[in-house]
Protein backbone atom coordinates (compact mmCIF):
# COMPACT_ATOMS: atom_id res chain seq x y z
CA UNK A 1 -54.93 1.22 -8.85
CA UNK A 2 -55.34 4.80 -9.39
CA UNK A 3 -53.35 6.08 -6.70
CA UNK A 4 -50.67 3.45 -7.65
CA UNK A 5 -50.77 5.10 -11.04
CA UNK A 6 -49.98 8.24 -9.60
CA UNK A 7 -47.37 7.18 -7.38
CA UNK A 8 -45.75 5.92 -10.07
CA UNK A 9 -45.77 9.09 -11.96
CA UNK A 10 -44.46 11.22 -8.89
CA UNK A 11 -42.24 8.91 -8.83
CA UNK A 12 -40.62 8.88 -12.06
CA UNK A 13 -40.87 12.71 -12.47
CA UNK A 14 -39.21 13.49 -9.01
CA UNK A 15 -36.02 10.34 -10.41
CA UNK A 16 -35.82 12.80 -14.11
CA UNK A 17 -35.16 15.53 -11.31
CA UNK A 18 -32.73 13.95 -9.83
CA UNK A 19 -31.05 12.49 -13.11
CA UNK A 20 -31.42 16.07 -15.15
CA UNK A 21 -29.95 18.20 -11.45
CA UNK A 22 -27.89 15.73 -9.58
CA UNK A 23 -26.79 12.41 -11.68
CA UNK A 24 -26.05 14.66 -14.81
CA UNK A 25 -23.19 17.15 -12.90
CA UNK A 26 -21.00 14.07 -12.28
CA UNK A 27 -21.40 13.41 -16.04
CA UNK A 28 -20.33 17.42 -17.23
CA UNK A 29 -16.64 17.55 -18.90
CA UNK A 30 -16.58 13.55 -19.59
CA UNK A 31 -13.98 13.36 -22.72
CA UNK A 32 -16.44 11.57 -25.63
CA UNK A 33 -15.53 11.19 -29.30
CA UNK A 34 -18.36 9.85 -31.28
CA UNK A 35 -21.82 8.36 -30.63
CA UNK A 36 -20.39 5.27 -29.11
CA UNK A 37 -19.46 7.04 -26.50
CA UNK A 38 -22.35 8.82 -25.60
CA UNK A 39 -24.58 6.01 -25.70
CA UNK A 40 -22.08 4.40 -23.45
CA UNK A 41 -22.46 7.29 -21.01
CA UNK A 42 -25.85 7.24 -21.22
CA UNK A 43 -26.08 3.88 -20.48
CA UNK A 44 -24.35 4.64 -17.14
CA UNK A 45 -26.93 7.46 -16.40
CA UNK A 46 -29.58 4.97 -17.12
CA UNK A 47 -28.16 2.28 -14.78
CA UNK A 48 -28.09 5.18 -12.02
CA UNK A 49 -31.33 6.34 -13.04
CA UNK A 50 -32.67 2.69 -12.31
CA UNK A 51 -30.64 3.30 -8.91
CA UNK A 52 -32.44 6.14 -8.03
CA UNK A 53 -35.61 5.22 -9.07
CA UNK A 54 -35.28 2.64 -6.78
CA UNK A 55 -34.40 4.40 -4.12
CA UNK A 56 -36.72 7.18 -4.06
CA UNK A 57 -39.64 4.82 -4.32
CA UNK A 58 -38.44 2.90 -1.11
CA UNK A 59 -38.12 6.16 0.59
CA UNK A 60 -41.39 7.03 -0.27
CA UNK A 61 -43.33 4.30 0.31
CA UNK A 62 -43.84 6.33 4.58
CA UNK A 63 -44.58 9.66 4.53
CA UNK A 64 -43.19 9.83 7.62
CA UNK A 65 -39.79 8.63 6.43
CA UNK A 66 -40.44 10.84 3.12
CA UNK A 67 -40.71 13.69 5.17
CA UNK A 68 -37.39 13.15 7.18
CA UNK A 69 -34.60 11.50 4.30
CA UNK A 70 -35.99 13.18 1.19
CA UNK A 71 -35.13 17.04 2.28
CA UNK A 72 -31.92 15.49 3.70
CA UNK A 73 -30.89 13.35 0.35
CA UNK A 74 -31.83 16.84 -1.75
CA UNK A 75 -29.68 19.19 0.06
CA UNK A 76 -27.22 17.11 0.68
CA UNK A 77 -26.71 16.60 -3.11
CA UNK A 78 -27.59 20.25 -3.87
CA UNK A 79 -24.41 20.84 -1.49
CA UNK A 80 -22.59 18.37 -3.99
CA UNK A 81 -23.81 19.68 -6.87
CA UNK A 82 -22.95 23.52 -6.28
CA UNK A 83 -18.87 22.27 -5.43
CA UNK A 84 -18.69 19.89 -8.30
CA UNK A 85 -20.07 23.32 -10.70
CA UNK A 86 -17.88 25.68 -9.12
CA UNK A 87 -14.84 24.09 -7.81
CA UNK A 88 -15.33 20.67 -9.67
CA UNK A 89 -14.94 19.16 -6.19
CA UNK A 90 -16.73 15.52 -5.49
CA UNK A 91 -17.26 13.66 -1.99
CA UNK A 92 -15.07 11.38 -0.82
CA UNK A 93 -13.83 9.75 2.50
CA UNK A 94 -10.63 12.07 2.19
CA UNK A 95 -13.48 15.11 1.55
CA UNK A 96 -14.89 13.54 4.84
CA UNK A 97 -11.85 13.34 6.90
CA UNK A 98 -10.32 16.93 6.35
CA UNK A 99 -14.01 18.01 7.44
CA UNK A 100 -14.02 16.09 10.56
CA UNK A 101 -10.53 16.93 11.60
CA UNK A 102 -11.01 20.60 10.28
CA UNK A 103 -11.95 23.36 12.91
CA UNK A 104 -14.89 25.74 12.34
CA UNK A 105 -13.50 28.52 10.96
CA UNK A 106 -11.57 26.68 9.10
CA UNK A 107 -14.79 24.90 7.28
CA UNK A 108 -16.59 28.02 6.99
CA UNK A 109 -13.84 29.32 4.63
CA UNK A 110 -15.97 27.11 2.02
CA UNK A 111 -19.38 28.77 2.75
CA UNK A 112 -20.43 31.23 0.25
CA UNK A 113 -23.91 33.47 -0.14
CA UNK A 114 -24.40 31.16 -3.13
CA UNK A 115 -24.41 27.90 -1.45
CA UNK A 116 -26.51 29.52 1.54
CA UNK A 117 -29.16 30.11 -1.84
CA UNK A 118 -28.86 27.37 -3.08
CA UNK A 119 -29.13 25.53 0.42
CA UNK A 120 -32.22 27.35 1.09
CA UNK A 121 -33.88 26.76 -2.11
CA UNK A 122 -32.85 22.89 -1.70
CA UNK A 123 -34.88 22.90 1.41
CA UNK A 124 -37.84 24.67 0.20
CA UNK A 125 -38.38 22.89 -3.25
CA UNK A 126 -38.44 19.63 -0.76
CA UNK A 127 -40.57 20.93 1.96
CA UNK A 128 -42.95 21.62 -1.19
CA UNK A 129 -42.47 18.37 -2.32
CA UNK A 130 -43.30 16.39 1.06
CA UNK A 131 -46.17 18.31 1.41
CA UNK A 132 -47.50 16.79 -2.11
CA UNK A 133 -46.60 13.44 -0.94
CA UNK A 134 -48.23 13.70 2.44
CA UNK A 135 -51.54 15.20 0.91
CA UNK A 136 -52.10 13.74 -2.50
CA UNK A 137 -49.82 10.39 -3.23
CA UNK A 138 -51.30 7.53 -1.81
CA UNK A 139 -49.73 3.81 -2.02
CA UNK A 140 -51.96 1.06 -2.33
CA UNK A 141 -49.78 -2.16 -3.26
CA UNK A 142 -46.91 -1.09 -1.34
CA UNK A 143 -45.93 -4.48 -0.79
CA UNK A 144 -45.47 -4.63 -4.46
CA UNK A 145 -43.11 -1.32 -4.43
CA UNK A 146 -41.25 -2.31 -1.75
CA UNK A 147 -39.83 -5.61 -3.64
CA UNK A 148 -39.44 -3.64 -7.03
CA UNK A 149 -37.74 -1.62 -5.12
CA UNK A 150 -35.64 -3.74 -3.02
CA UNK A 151 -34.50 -5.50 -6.72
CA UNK A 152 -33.84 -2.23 -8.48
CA UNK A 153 -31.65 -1.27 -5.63
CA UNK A 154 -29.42 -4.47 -5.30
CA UNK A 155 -29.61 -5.11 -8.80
CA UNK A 156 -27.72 -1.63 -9.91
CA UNK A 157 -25.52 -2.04 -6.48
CA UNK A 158 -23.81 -5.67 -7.69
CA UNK A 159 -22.89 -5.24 -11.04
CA UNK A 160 -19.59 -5.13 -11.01
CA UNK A 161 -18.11 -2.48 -13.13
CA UNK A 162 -21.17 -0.81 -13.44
CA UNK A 163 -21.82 -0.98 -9.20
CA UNK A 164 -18.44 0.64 -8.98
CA UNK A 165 -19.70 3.94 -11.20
CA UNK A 166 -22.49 3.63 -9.12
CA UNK A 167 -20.95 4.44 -6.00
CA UNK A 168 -19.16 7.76 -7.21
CA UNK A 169 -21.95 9.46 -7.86
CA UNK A 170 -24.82 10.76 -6.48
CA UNK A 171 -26.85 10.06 -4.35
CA UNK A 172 -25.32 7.00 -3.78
CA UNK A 173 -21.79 8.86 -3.48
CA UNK A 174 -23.66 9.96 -0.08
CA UNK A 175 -23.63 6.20 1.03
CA UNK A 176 -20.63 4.59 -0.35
CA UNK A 177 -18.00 7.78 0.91
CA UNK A 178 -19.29 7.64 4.59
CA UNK A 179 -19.01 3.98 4.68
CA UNK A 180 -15.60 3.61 3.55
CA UNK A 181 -14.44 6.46 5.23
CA UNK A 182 -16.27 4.55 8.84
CA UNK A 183 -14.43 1.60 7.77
CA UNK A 184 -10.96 3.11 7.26
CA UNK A 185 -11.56 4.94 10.07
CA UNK A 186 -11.89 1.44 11.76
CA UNK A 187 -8.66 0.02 10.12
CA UNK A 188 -6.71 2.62 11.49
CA UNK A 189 -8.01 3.02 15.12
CA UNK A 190 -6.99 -0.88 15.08
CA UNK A 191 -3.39 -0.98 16.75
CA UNK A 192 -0.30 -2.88 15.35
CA UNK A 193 2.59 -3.81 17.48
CA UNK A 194 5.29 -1.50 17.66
CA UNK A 195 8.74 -3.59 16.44
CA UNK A 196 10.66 -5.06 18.85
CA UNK A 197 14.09 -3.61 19.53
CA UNK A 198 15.13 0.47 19.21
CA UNK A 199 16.02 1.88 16.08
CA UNK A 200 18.44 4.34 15.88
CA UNK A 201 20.47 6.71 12.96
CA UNK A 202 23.73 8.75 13.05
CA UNK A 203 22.17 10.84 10.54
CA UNK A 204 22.62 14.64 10.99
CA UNK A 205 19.99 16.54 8.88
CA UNK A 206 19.52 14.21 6.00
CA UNK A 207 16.26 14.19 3.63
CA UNK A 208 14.80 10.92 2.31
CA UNK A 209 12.03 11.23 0.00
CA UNK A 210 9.80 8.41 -1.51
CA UNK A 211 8.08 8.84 -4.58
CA UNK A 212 5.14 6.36 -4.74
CA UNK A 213 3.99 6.52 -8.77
CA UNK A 214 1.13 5.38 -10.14
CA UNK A 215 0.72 2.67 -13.19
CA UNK A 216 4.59 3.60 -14.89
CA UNK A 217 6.09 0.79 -16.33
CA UNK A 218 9.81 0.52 -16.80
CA UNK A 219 9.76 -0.01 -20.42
CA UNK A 220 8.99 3.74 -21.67
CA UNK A 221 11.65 5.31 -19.83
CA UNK A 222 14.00 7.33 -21.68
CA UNK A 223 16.28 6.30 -18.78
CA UNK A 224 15.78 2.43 -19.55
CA UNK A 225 16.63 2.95 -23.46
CA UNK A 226 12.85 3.64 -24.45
CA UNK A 227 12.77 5.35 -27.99
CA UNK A 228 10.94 8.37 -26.87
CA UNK A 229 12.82 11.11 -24.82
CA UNK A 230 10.32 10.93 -22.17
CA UNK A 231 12.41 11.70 -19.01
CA UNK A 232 14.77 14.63 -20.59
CA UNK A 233 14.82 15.97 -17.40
CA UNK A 234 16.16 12.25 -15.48
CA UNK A 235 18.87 12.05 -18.51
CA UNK A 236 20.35 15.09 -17.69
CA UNK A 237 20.72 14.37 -13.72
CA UNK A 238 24.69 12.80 -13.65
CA UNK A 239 23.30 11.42 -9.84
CA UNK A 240 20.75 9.11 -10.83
CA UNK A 241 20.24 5.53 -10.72
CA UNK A 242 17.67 3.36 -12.80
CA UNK A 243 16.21 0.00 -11.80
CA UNK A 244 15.23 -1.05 -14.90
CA UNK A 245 14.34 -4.45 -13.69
CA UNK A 246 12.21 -4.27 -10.92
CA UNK A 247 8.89 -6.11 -10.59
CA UNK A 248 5.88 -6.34 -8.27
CA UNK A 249 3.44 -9.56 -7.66
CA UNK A 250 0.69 -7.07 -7.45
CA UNK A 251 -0.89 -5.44 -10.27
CA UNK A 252 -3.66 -3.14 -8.44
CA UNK A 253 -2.57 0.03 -6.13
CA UNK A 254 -3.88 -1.60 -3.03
CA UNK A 255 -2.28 -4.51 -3.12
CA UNK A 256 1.42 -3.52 -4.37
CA UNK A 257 1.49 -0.38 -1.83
CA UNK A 258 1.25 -2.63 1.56
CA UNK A 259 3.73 -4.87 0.24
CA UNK A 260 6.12 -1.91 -0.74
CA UNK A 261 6.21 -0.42 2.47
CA UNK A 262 6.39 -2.90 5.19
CA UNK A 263 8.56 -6.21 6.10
CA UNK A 264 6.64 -8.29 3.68
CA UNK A 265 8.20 -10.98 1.69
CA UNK A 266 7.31 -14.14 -1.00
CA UNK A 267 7.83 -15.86 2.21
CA UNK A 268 6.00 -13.92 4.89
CA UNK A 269 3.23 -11.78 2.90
CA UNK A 270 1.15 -11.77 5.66
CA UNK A 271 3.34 -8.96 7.42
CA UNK A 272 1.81 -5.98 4.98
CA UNK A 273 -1.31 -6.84 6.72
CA UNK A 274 -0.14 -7.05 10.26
CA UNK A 275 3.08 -5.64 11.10
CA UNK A 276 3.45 -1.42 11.17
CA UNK A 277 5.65 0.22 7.90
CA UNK A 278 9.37 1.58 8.26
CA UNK A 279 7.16 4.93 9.02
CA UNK A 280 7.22 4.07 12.66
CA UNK A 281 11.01 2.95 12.51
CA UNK A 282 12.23 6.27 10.81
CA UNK A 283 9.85 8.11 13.71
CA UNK A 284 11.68 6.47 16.13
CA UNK A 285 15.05 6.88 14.97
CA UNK A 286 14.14 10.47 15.50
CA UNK A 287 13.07 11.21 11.13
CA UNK A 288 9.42 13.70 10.98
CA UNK A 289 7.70 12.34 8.81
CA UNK A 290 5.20 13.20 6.40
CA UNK A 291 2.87 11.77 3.87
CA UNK A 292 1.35 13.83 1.16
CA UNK A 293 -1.29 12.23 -0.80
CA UNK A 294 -2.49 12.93 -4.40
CA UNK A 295 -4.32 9.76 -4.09
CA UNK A 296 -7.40 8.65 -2.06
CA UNK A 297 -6.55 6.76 0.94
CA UNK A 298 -7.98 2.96 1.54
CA UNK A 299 -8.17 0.36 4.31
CA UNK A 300 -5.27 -1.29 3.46
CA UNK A 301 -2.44 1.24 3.61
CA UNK A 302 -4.37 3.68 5.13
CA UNK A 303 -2.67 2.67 8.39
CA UNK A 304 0.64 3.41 7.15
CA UNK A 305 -0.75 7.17 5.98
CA UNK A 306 -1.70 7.20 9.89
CA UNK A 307 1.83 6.51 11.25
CA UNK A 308 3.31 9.79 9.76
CA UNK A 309 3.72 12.87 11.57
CA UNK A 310 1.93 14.82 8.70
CA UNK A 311 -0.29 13.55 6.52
CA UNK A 312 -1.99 15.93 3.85
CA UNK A 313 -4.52 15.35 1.34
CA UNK A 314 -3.75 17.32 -1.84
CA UNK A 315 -6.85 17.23 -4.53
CA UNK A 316 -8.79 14.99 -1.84
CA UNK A 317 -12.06 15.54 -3.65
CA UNK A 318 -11.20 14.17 -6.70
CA UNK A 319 -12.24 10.48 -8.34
CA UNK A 320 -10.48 8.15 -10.70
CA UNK A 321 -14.20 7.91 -12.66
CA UNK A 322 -14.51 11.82 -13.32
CA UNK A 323 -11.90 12.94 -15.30
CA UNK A 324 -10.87 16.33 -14.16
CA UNK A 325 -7.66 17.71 -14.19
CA UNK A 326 -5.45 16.21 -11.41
CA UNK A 327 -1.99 17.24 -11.27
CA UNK A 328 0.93 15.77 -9.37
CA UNK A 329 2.44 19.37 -10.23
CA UNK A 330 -0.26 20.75 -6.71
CA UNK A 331 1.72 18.65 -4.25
CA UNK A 332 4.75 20.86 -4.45
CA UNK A 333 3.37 23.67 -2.79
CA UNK A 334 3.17 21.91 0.23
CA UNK A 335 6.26 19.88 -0.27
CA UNK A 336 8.40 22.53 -0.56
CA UNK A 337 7.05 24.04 2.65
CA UNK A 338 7.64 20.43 4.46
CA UNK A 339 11.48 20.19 3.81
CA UNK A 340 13.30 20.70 6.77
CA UNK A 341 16.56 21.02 7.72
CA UNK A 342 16.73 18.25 10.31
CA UNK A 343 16.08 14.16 9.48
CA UNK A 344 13.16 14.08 7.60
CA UNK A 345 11.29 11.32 5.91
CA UNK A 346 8.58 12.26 3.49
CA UNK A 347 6.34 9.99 0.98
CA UNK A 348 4.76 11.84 -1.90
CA UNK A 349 1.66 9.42 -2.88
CA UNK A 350 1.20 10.49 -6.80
CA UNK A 351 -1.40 9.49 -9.26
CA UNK A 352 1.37 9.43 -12.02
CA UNK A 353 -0.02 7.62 -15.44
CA UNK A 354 -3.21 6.53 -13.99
CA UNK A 355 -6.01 6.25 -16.97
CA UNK A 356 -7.26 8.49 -18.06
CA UNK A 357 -3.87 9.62 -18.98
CA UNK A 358 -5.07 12.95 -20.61
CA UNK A 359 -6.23 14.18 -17.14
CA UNK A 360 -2.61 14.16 -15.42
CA UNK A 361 -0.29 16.72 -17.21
CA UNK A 362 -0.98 19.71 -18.81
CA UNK A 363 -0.89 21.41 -22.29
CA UNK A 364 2.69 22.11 -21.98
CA UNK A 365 3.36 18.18 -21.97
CA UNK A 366 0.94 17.19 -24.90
CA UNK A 367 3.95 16.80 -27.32
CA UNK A 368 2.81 13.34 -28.60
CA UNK A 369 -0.18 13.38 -30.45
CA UNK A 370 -3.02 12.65 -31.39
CA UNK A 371 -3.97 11.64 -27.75
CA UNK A 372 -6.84 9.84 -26.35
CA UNK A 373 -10.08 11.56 -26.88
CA UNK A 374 -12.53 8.99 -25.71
CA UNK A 375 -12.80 8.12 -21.53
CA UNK A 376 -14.11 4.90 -23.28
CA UNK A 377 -10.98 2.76 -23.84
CA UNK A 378 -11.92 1.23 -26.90
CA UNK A 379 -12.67 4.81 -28.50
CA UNK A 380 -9.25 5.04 -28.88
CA UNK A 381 -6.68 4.00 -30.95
CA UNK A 382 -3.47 1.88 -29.39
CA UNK A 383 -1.28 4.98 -30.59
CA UNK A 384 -3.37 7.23 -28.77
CA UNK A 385 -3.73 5.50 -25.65
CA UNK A 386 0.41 4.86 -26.01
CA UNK A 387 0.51 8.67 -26.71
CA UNK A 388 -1.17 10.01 -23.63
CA UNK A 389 0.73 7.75 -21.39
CA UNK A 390 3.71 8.96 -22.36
CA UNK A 391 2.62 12.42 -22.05
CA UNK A 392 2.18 11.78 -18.58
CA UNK A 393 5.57 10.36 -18.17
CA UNK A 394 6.83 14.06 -19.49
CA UNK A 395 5.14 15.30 -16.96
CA UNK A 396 6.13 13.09 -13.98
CA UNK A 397 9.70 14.01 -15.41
CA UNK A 398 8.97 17.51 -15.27
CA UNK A 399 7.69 16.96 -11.49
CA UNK A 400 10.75 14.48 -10.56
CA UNK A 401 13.16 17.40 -11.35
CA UNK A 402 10.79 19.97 -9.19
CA UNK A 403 11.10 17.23 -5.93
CA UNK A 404 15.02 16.90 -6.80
CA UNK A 405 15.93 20.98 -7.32
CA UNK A 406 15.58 21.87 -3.67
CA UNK A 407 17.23 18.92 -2.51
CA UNK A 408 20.29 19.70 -4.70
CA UNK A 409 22.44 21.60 -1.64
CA UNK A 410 21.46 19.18 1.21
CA UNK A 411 22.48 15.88 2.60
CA UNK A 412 19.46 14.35 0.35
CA UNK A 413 18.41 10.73 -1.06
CA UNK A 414 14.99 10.32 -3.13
CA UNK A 415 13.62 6.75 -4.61
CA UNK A 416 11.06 6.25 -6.89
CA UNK A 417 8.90 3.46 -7.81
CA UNK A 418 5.66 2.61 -8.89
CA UNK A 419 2.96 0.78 -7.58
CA UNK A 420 2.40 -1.55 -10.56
CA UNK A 421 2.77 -1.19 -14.40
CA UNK A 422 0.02 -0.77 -17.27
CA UNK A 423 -0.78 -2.64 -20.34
CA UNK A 424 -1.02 -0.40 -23.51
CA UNK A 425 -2.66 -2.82 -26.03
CA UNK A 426 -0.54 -6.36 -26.06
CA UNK A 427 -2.77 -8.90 -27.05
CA UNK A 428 -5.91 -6.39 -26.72
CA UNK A 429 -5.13 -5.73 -22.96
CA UNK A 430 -4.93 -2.19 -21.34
CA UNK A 431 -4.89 -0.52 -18.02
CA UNK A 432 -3.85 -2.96 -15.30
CA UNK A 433 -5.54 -5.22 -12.47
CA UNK A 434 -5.01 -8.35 -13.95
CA UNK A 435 -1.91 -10.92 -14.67
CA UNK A 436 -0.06 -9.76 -17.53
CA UNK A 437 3.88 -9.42 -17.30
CA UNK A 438 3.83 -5.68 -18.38
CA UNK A 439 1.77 -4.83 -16.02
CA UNK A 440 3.88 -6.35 -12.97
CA UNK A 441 7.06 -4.60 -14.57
CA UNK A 442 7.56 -1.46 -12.17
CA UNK A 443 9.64 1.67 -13.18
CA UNK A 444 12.09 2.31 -10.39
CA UNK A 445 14.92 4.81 -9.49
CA UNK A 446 17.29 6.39 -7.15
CA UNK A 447 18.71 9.98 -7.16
CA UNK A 448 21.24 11.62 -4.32
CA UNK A 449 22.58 14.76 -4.02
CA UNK A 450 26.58 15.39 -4.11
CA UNK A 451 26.61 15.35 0.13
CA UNK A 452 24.98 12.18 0.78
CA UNK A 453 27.30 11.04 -1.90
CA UNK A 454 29.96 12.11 -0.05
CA UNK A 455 28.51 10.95 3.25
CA UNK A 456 27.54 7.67 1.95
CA UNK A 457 30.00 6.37 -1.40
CA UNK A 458 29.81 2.62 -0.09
CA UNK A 459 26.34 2.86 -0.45
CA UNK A 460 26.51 4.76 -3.60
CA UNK A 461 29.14 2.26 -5.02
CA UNK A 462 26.95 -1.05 -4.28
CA UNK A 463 23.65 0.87 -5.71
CA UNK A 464 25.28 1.26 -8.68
CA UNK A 465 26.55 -2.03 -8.65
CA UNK A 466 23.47 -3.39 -7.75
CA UNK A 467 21.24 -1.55 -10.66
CA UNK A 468 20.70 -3.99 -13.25
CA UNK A 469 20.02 -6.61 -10.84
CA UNK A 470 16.31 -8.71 -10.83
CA UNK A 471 14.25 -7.24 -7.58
CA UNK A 472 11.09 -7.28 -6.46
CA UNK A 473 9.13 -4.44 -4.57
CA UNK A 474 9.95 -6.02 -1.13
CA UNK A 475 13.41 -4.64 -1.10
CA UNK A 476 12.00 -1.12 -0.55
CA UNK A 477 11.43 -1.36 3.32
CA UNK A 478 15.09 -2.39 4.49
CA UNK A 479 16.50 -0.06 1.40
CA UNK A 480 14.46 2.90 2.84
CA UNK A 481 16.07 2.17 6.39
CA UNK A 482 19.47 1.81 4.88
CA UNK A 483 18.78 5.36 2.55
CA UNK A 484 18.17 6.68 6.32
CA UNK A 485 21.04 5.61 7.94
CA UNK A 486 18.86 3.73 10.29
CA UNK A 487 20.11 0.92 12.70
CA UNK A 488 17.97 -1.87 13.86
CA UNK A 489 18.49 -5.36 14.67
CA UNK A 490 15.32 -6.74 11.94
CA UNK A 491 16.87 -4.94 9.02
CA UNK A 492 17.83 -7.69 6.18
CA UNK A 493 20.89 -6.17 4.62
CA UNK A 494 20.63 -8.47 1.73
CA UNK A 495 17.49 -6.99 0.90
CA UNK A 496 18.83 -4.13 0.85
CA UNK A 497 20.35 -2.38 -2.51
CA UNK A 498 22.55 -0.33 -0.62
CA UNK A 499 24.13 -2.88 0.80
């Protein structure tokens, strides 16, 4: 009983180690405005706390086993730990990926003397530490450990909401980020069928860009009549289209996206699940293509990332449950370097007006205020939560006109549309992911440059005349292939709103 006692003990202490070094970076810079918040944050801790606890005890339970995932675990989150401090970097599959696919050199440009020390001194606290544990701890109910431990550890890993902060931080980050990205690794390595029949363009160096946003709903656009100048930028563009009344059946990113980008229909939904995207036709047709993602990649579009020419990761080690600064704003470096003078297709995944709002523009676009203070939803007033979101619809303006300006000479086309909308308090609701009518209402538009007007007026003519009609998200794939001047005998030219 005595030795169980002190297991116990070394126990606990070595899971306030973890909690106080590990568990509490992912926790630094968390918006909070009142003791509400913090003891909701702290009851997240405490749930990982339980996690850990859990954990370590079934870990320790063999010395030998001890001795082998313990120094592992530690440095592996002291690693973690010393990027999320200095560069405010987390893991993820996309993390993951760009390691794997990265050459040596190229990973070594992260190394520093400081992570070296702090790599070293990772390894040497938990040498010291599995030494203790071999000579002094002693388990003598370890049957009765191993269950506590077995229930601690699915408990905290199937509780919904609380399972999903779980799995973003550490040291279960460790587990969750190489599973999914093994999985997606999976989806993608499974192949799809290429279409049947050749698809071909007349094209001659034409741009077609599509903007993938993030949680905009039509309704506060300054383009669709919405009170608030929120898109000063969009008014001013005499080459623009709005789509005012576009909708989606999907109200969570990876549902809407599959559905957006391949043949899928009301009738034949299925197909964003088995058939490739318009990716593959456009690559065919003789379009590069690129994809350039402010957004994590998962297993169901993940494929479609896959079927690009390019595909590059822009803040890939950031997480929708940290709340750092993530800007759409650090995808133009790159994009500007992608546009090319011959066909090109390129995709720019954003994260738009994902909550928490505050996190995607900058100072320079916080003219409505006060703004949400609280990462806790109901810290914050309705007005607050409406005035962040449309502070981030400033700055997707602001970022709209930086994707359009280079495009302005060149035979150019570039559609936007969102993945889903976002309830901003009607009848207590907020956010999206579940069925509410504001959050299926899309925000949606098309801009062209003065020579693919002049290429293309018929098309020009029936967009316009098409603007205000009802659609749903499926017209995208045969509207892309239309944009692209792009042939083939299974584009549906009534789904088309270029046609």
């Amino acid at each position: 009983m005595r030795s169980d006692k002190r297991y116990f003990v070394f126990i606990t202490l070595l899971t306030l180690f973890y909690g106080l070094i590990f568990v509490a970076a992912d926790f630094v810079g968390v918006p909070c405005s009142g003791m509400a918040d913090y003891i909701q944050l702290f009851k997240y801790w405490l749930l990982i706390e339980t996690a850990v606890f859990g954990l370590l005890s079934l870990l320790s339970l063999n010395k030998w086993t001890f001795a082998i995932a313990f120094p592992l675990i530690t440095t592996a989150c002291s690693v973690m730990t010393y990027y999320r401090y200095t560069v405010k970097a987390v893991l993820t599959p996309q993390v993951i990926d760009l390691v794997v696919v990265n050459d040596m050199r190229t990973s070594l440009h992260a190394v520093s003397w400081q992570l070296i020390l702090t790599i070293i001194a990772s390894i040497a606290l938990s040498c010291f530490i599995v030494r203790y544990r071999w000579h002094k701890i002693k388990v003598s109910a370890w049957y009765v450990w191993l269950t506590l431990s077995l229930i601690l550890i699915y408990y905290t890993n199937t509780r919904g909401h609380l399972s999903t902060e779980l799995e973003q931080r550490m040291p279960y980050s460790l587990y969750y980020s190489v599973k999914e990205y093994m999985q997606t690794k999976k989806y993608v390595e499974r192949e799809r069928p290429m279409f049947s029949g050749k698809a071909t363009t007349k094209a001659d160096s034409l741009t077609v860009v599509l903007i993938i946003g993030e949680s905009l709903r039509a309704d506060h656009l300054q383009l669709n009549g919405y009170s608030r100048p929120t898109t000063p930028y969009m008014q001013r563009e005499k080459n623009v289209v709005s789509l005012p009344n576009v909708s989606t059946d999907f109200s969570l990113t990876h549902l809407s996206i599959p559905h957006i980008l391949t043949r899928s229909d009301e009738a034949n939904p299925d197909r964003a699940y088995s058939e490739r995207s318009f990716v593959s036709l456009l690559r065919q047709a003789g379009f590069h293509t690129a994809w350039l993602a402010n957004q994590e990649s998962v297993d169901t579009y993940a494929y479609f990332m896959k079927e690009c020419d390019t595909l590059a990761y822009v803040n890939s080690s950031k997480s929708m449950y940290l709340f750092d600064s993530w800007l759409d704003g650090d995808i133009l470096p790159i994009y500007e370097k992608a546009i090319k003078a011959e066909n090109q297709f390129i995709i720019l995944h954003t994260v738009g007006s994902h909550w928490f709002y505050n996190s995607h523009y900058d100072d320079r676009f916080k003219r409505y205020t006060p703004t949400a203070d609280s990462r806790v939803i109901n810290g914050n007033s309705r007005q607050q939560m409406i005035n962040s979101y449309d502070n981030t619809i400033l700055y997707s303006d602001w970022f709209w006109h930086q994707v359009i300006t280079p495009l302005r000479s060149k035979n150019a086309i570039v559609l936007y549309i969102s993945d889903h909308g976002e309830s901003l308090g009607e009848e207590g609701y907020y956010t999206h992911g579940i069925d509410r009518p504001e959050q299926h209402s899309v925000a949606a538009w098309v801009w062209y440059s003065d020579k693919y007007r002049q290429t293309y007026p018929s098309k020009i003519k029936v967009l316009q005349e098409n603007a205000s009609k009802k659609l749903k998200t499926y017209f995208m794939f045969h509207t892309i292939l239309d944009a692209a001047d792009v042939d083939w005998h299974g584009k549906d030219e009534k789904m088309s709103i270029l046609k």
